[in-house]
N, C-alpha and C. Protein backbone atom coordinates (compact mmCIF):
# COMPACT_ATOMS: atom_id res chain seq x y z
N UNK A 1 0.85 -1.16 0.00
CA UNK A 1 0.00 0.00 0.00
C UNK A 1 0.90 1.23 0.00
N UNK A 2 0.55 2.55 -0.81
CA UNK A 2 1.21 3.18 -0.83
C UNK A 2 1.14 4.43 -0.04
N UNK A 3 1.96 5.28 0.21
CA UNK A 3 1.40 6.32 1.87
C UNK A 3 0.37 6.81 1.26
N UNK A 4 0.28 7.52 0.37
CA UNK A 4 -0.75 8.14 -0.17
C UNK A 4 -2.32 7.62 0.38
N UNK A 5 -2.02 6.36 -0.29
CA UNK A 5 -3.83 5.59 -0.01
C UNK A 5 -3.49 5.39 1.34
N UNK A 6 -2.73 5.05 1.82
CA UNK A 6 -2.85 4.86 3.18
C UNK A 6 -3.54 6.20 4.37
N UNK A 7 -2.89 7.47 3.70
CA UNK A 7 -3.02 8.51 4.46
C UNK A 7 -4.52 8.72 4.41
N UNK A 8 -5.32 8.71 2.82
CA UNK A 8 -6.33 8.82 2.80
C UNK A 8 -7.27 8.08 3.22
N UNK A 9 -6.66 6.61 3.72
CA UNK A 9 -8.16 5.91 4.66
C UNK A 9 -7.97 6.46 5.56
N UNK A 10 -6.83 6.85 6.36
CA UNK A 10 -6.59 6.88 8.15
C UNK A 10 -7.49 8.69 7.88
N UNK A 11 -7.40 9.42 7.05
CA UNK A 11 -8.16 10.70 7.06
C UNK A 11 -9.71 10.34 6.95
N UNK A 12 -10.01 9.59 5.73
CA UNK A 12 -11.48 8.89 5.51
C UNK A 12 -12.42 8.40 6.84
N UNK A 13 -11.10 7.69 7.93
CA UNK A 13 -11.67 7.30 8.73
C UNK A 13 -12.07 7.84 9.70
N UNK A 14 -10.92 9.26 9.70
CA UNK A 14 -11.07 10.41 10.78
C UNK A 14 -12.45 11.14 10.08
N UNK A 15 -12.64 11.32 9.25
CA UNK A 15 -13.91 12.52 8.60
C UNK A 15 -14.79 11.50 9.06
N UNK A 16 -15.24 10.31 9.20
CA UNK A 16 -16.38 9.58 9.45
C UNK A 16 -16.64 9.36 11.34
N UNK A 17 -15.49 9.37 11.72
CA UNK A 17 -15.55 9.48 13.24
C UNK A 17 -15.83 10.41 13.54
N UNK A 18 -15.62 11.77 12.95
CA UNK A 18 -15.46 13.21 13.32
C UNK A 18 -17.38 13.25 13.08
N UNK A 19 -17.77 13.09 11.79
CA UNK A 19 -19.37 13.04 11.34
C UNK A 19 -19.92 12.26 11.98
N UNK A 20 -19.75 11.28 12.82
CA UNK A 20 -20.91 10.22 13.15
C UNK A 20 -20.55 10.74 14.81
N UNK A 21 -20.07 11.76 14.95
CA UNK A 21 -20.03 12.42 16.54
C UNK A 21 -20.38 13.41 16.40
N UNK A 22 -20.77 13.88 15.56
CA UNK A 22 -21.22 15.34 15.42
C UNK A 22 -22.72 14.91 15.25
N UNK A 23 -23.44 13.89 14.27
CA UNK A 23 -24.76 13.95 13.61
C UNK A 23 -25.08 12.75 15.06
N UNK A 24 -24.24 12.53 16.08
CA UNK A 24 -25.20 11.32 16.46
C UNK A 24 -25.49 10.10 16.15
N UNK A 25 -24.81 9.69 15.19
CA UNK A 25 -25.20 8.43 14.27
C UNK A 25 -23.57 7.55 14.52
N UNK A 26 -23.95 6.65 14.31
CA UNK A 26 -22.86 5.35 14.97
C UNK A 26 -23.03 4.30 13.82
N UNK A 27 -21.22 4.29 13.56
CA UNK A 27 -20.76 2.50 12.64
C UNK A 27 -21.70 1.34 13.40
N UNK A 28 -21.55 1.58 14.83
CA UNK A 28 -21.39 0.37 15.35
C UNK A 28 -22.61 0.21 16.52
N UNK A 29 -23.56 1.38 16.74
CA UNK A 29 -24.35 1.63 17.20
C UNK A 29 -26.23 1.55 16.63
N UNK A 30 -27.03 1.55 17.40
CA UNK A 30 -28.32 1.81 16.58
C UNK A 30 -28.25 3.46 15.96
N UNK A 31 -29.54 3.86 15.20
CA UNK A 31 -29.55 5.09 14.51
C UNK A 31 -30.84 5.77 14.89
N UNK A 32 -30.84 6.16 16.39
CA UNK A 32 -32.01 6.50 17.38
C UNK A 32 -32.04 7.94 17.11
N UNK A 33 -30.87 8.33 17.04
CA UNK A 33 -31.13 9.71 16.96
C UNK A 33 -30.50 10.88 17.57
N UNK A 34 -30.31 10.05 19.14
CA UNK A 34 -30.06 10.74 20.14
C UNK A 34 -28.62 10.87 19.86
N UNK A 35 -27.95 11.84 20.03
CA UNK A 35 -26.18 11.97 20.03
C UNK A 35 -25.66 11.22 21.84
N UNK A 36 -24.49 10.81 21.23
CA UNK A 36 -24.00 10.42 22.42
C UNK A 36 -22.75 11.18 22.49
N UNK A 37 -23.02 11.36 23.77
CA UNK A 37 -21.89 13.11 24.34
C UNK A 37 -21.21 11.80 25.12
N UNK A 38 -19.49 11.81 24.80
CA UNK A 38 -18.84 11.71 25.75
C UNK A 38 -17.86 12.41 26.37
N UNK A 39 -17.83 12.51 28.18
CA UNK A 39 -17.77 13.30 28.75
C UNK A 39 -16.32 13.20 29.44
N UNK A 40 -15.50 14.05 29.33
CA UNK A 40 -13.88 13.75 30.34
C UNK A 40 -14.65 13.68 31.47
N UNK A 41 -13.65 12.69 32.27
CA UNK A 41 -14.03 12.03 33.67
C UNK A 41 -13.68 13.89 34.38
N UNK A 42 -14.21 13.74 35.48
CA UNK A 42 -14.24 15.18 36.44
C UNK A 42 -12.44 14.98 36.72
N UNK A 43 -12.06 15.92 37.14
CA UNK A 43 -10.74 15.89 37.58
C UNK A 43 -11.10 15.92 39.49
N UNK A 44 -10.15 14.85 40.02
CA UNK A 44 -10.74 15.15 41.73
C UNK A 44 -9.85 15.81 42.32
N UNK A 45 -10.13 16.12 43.33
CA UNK A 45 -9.06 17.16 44.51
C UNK A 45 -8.21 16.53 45.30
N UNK A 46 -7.19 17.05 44.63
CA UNK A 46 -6.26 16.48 45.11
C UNK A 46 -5.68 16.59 46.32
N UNK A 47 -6.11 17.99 47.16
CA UNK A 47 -5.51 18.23 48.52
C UNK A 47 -5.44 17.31 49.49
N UNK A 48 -6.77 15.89 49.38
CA UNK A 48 -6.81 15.48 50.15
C UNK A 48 -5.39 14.85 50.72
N UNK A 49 -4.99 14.16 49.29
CA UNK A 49 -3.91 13.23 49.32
C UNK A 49 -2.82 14.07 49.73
N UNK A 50 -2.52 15.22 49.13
CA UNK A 50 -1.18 15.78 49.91
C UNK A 50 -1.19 16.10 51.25
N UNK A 51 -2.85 16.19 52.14
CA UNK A 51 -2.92 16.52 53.01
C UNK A 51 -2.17 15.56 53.92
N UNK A 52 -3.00 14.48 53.44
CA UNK A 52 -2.54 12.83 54.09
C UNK A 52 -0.84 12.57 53.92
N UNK A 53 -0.35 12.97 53.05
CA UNK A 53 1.21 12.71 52.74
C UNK A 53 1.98 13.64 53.36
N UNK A 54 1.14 14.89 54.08
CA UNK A 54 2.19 15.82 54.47
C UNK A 54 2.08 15.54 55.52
N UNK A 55 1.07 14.94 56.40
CA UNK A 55 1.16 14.69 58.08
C UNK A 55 1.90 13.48 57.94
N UNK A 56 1.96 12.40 57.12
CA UNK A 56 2.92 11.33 57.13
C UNK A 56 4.27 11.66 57.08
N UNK A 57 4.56 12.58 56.66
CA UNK A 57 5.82 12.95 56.70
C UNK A 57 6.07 13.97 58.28
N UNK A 58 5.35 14.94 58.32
CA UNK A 58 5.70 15.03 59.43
C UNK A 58 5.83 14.09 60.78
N UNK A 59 5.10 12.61 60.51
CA UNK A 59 5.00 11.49 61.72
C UNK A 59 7.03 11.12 61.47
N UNK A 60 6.99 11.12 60.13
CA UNK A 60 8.39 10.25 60.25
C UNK A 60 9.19 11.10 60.62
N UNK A 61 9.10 12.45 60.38
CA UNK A 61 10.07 13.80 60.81
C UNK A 61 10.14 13.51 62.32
N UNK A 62 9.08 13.68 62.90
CA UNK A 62 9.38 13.41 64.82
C UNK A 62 9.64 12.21 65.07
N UNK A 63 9.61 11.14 64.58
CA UNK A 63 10.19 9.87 64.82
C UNK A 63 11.43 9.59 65.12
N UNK A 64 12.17 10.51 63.73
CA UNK A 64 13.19 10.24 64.11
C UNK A 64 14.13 11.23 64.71
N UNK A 65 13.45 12.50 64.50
CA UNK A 65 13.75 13.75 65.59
C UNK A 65 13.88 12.54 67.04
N UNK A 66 12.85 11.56 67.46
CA UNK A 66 12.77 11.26 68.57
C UNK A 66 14.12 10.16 69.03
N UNK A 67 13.72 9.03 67.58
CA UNK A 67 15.15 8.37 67.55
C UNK A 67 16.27 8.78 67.71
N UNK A 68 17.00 9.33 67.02
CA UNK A 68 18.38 10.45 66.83
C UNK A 68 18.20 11.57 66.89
N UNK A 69 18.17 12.22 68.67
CA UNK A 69 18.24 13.09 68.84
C UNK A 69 19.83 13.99 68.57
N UNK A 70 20.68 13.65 67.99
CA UNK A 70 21.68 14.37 67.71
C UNK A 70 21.16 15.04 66.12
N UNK A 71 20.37 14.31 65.80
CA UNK A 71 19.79 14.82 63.80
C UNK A 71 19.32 15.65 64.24
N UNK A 72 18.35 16.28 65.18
CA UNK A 72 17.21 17.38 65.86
C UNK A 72 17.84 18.73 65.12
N UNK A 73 18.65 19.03 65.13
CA UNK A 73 19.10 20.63 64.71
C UNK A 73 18.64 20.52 63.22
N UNK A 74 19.28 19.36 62.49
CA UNK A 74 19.18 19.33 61.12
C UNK A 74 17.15 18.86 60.64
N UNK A 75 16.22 18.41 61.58
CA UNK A 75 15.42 17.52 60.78
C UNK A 75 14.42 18.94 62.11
N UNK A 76 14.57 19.08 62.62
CA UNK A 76 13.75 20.37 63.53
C UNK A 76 13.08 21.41 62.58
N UNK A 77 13.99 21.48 61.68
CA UNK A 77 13.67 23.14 60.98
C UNK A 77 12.33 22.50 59.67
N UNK A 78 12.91 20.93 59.48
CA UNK A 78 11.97 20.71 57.93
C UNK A 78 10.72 19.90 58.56
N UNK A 79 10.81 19.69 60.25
CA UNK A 79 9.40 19.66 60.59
C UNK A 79 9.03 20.60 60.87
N UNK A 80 9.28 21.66 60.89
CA UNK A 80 8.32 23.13 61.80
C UNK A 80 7.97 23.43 60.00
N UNK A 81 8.92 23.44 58.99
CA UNK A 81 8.09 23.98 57.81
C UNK A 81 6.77 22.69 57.15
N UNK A 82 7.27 21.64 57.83
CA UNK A 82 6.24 20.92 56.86
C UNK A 82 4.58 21.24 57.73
N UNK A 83 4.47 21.27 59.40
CA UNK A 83 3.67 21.72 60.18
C UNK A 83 3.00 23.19 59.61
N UNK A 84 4.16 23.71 58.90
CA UNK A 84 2.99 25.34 58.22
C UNK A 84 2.31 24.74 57.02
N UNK A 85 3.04 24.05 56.40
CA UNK A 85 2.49 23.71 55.00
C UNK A 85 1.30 22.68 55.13
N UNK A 86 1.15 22.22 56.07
CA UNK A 86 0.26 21.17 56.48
C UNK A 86 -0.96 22.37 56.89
N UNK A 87 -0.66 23.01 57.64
CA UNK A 87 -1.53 24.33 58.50
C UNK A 87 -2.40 25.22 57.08
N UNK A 88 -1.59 25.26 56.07
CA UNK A 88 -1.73 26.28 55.26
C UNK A 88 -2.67 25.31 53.94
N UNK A 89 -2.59 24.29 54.15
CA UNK A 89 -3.13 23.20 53.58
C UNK A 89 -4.46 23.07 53.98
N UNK A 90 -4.56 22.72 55.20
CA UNK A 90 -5.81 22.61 55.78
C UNK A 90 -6.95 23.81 55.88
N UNK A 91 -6.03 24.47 56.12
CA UNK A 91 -6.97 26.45 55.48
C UNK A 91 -7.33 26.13 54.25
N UNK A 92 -7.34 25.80 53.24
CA UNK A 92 -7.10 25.97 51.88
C UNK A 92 -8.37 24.75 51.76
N UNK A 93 -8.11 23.57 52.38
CA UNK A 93 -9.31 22.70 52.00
C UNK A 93 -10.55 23.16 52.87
N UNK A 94 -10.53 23.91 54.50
CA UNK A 94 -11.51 24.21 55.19
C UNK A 94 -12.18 25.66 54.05
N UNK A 95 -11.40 26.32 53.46
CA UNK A 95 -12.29 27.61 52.51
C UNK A 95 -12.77 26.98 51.83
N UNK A 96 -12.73 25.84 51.19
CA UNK A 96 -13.29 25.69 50.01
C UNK A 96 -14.11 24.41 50.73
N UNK A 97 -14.07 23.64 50.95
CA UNK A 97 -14.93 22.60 52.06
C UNK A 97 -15.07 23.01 53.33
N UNK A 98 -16.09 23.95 53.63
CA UNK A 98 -16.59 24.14 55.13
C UNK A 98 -16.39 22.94 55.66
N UNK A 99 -16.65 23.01 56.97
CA UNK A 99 -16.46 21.84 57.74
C UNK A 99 -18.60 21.62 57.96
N UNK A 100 -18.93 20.45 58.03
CA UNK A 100 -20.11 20.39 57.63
C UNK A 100 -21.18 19.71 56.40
N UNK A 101 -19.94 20.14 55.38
CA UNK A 101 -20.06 20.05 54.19
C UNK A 101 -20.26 18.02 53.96
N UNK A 102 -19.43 17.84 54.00
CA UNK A 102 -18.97 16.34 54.28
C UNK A 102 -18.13 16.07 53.02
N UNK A 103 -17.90 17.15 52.36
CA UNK A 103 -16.85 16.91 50.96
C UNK A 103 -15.51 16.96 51.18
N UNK A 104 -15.25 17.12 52.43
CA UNK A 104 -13.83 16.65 52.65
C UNK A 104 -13.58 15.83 53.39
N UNK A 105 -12.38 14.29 53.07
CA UNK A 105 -12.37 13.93 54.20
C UNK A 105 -10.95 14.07 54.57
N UNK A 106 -10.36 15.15 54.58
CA UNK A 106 -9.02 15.61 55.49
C UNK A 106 -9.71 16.04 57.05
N UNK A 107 -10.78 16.24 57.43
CA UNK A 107 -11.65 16.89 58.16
C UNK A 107 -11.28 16.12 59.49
N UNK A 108 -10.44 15.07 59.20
CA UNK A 108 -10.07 14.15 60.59
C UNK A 108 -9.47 14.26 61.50
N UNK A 109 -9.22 14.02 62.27
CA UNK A 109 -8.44 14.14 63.33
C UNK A 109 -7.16 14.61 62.77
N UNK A 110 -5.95 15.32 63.77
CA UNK A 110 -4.95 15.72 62.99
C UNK A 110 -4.16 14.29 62.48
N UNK A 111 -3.73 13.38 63.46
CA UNK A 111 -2.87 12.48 63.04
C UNK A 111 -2.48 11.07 64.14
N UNK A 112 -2.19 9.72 63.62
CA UNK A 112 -1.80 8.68 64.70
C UNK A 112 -0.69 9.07 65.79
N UNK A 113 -0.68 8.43 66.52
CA UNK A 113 0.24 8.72 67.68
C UNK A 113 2.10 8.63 66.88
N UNK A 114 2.73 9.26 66.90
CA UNK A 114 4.16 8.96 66.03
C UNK A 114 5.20 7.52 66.81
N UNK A 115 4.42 6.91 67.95
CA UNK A 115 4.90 5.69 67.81
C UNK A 115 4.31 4.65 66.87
N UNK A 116 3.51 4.74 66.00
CA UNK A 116 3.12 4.22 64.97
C UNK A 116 3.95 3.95 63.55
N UNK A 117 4.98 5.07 63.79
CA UNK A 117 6.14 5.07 62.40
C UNK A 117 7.15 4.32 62.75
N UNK A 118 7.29 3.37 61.34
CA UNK A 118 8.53 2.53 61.51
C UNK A 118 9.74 3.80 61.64
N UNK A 119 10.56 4.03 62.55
CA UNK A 119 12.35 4.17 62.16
C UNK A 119 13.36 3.81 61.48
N UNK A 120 13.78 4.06 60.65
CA UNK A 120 15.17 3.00 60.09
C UNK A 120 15.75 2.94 61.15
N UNK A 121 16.68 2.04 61.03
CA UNK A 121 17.71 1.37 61.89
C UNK A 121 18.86 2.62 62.37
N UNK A 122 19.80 3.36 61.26
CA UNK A 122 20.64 4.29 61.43
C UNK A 122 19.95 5.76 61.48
N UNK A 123 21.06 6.62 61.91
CA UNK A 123 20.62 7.89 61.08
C UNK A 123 20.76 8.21 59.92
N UNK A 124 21.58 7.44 59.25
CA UNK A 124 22.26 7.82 57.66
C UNK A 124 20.68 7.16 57.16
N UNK A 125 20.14 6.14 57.54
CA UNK A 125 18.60 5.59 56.92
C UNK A 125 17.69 6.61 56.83
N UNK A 126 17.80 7.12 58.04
CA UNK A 126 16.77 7.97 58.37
C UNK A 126 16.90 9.49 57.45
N UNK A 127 17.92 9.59 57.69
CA UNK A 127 18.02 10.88 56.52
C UNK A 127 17.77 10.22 55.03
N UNK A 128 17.62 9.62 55.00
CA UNK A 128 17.51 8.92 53.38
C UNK A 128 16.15 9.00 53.54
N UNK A 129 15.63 7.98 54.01
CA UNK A 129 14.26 7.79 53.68
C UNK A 129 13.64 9.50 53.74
N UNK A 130 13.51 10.39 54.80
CA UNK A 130 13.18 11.50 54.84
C UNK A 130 13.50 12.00 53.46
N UNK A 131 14.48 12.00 52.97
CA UNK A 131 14.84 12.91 51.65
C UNK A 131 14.09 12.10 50.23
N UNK A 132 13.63 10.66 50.88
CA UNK A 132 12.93 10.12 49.57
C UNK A 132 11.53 10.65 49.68
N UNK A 133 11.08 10.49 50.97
CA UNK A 133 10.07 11.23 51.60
C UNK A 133 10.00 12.83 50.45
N UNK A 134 10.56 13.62 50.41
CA UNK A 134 10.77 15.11 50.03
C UNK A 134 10.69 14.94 48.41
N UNK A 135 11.16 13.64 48.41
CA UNK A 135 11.33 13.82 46.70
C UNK A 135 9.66 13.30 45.99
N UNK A 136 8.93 12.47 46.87
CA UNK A 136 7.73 11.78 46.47
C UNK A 136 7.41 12.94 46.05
N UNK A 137 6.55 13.92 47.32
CA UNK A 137 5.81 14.76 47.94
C UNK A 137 6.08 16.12 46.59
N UNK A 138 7.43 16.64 46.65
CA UNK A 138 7.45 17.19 45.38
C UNK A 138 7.00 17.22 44.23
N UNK A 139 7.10 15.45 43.58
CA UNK A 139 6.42 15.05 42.51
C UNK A 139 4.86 15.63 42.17
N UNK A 140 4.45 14.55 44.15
CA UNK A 140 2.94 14.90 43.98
C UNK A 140 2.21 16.27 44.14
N UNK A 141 3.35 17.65 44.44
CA UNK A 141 2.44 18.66 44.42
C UNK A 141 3.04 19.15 43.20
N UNK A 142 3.93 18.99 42.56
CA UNK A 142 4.51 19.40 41.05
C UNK A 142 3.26 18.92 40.42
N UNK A 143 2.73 17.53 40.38
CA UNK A 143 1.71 17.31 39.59
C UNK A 143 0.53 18.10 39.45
N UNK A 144 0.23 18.38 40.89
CA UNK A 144 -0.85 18.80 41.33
C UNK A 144 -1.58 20.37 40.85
N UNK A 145 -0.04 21.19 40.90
CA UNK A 145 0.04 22.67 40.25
C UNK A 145 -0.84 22.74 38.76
N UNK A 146 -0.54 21.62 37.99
CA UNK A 146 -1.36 21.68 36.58
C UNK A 146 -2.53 21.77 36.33
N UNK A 147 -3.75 20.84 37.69
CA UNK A 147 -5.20 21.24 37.68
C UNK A 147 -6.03 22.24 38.31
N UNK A 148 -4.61 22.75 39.48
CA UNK A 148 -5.42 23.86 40.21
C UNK A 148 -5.51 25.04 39.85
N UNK A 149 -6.45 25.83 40.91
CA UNK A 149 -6.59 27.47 40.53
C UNK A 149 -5.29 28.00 41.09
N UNK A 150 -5.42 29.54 40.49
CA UNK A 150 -4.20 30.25 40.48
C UNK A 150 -3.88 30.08 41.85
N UNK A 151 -4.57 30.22 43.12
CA UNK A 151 -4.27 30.45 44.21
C UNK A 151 -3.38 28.63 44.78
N UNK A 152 -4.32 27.95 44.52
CA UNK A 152 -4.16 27.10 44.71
C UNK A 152 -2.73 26.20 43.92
N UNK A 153 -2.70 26.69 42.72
CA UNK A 153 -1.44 26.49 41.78
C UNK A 153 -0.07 27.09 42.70
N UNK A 154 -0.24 28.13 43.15
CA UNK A 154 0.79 29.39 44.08
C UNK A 154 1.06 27.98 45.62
N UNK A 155 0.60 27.73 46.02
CA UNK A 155 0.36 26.93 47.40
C UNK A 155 1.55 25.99 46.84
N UNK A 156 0.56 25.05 46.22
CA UNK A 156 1.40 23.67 45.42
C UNK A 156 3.03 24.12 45.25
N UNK A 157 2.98 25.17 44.20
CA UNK A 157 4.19 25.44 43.76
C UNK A 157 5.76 25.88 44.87
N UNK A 158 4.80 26.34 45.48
CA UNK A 158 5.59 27.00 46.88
C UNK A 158 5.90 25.76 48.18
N UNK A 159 5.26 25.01 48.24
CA UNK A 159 5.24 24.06 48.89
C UNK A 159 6.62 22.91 48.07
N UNK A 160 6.51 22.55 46.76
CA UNK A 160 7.07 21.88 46.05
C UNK A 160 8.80 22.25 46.05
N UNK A 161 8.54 23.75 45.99
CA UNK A 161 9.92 25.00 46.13
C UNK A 161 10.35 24.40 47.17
N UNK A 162 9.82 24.46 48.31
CA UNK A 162 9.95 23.92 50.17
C UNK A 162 10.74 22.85 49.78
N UNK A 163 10.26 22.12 49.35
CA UNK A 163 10.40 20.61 49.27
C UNK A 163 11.94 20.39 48.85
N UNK A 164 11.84 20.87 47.55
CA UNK A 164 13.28 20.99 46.85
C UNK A 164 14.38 21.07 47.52
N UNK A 165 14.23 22.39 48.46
CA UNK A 165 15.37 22.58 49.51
C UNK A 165 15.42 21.80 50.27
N UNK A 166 14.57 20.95 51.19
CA UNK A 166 14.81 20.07 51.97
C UNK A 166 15.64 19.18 51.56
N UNK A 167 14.88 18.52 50.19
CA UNK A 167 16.07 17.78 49.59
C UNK A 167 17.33 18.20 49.54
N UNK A 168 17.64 19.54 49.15
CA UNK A 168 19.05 19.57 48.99
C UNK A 168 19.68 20.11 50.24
N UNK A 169 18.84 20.16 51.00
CA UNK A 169 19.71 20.22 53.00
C UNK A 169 19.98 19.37 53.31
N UNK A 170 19.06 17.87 52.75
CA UNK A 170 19.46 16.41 53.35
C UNK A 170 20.85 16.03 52.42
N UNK A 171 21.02 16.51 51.43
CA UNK A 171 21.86 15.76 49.92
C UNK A 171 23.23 15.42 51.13
C-alpha cells in the first residue's frame, strides 16, 4: 500500500468518526437519533492526598527527631516547615470545604500517635528515607500545580519549592 492511499483511509476514517459524533449516528451503534456526548471524567481534589502525605511525613520527621536526637538541629527546621504547610493546607481545604459540608475527608483528626512510624535502623537511613520522603511529595504537588486554581497552583508550587530545599539540605 502506498502512503498516499494509506493517508487517505486513516483521514477517511477520521472525517467519518469526526461526522458520526457530530450527527449522532454510529458504525457500530443503533440510529435512534439521540447523540452520544462523551464526557472527560471530572478531575478530583487532590488536597486530600497531599494533606494525608504531608502529616505522614511530618510522623516520620518526629520519629526520628525522637530516635536520633543528635539529627534534631538538622530535621527540627523541615518539621516546623512541613507543620505550616500542612496548616496552610488545611486552610485551603476548610475555605473551600466548610467543615459540615462532608466533601472533605481531610476533616479528621490531625494524626496517629508517632509511635506508629517505623524508624530505620541508622541515622544515615533515616536521613535517606526522609529525603525520599521530600522527593515523592514534590512530585505529587509538582503534579498537582497543573489542575489547580491560580491560588491554589501558588500553594502547590511554593510548597514543592519547600520541598526541593529540603532535599538539597538532606543531599
Amino acid at each position: 500500500m502506498r502512503r498516499r492511499t494509506f493517508l487517505s483511509v486513516v483521514g477517511g476514517a477520521a472525517a467519518l468518526t469526526i461526522a458520526s459524533t457530530v450527527t449522532g449516528c454510529s458504525l457500530f451503534g443503533s440510529n435512534d437519533g439521540a447523540p452520544t456526548v462523551v464526557r472527560a471524567p471530572a478531575v478530583s481534589d487532590p488536597i486530600s492526598g497531599l494533606i494525608a502525605t504531608t502529616r505522614l511525613h511530618i510522623l516520620r520527621l518526629e520519629a526520628a527527631i525522637a530516635a536520633y536526637p543528635d539529627q534534631a538541629a538538622l530535621l527540627t527546621p523541615l518539621r516546623d516547615d512541613r507543620a505550616a504547610q500542612l496548616a496552610a493546607l488545611e486552610a485551603e481545604d476548610a475555605r473551600v470545604n466548610p467543615p459540615g459540608t462532608g466533601a472533605s475527608s481531610s476533616a479528621t483528626s490531625s494524626a496517629p500517635a508517632s509511635g506508629q512510624v517505623a524508624v530505620p535502623p541508622s541515622p544515615a537511613a533515616a536521613i535517606s528515607s526522609i529525603r525520599g520522603d521530600a522527593a515523592t511529595a514534590q512530585v505529587q504537588f509538582t503534579d498537582a500545580v497543573s489542575n489547580a486554581s491560580r491560588y491554589r497552583a501558588a500553594l502547590y508550587g511554593s510548597i514543592a519549592a519547600s520541598l526541593a530545599s529540603h532535599r538539597a539540605i538532606l543531599a
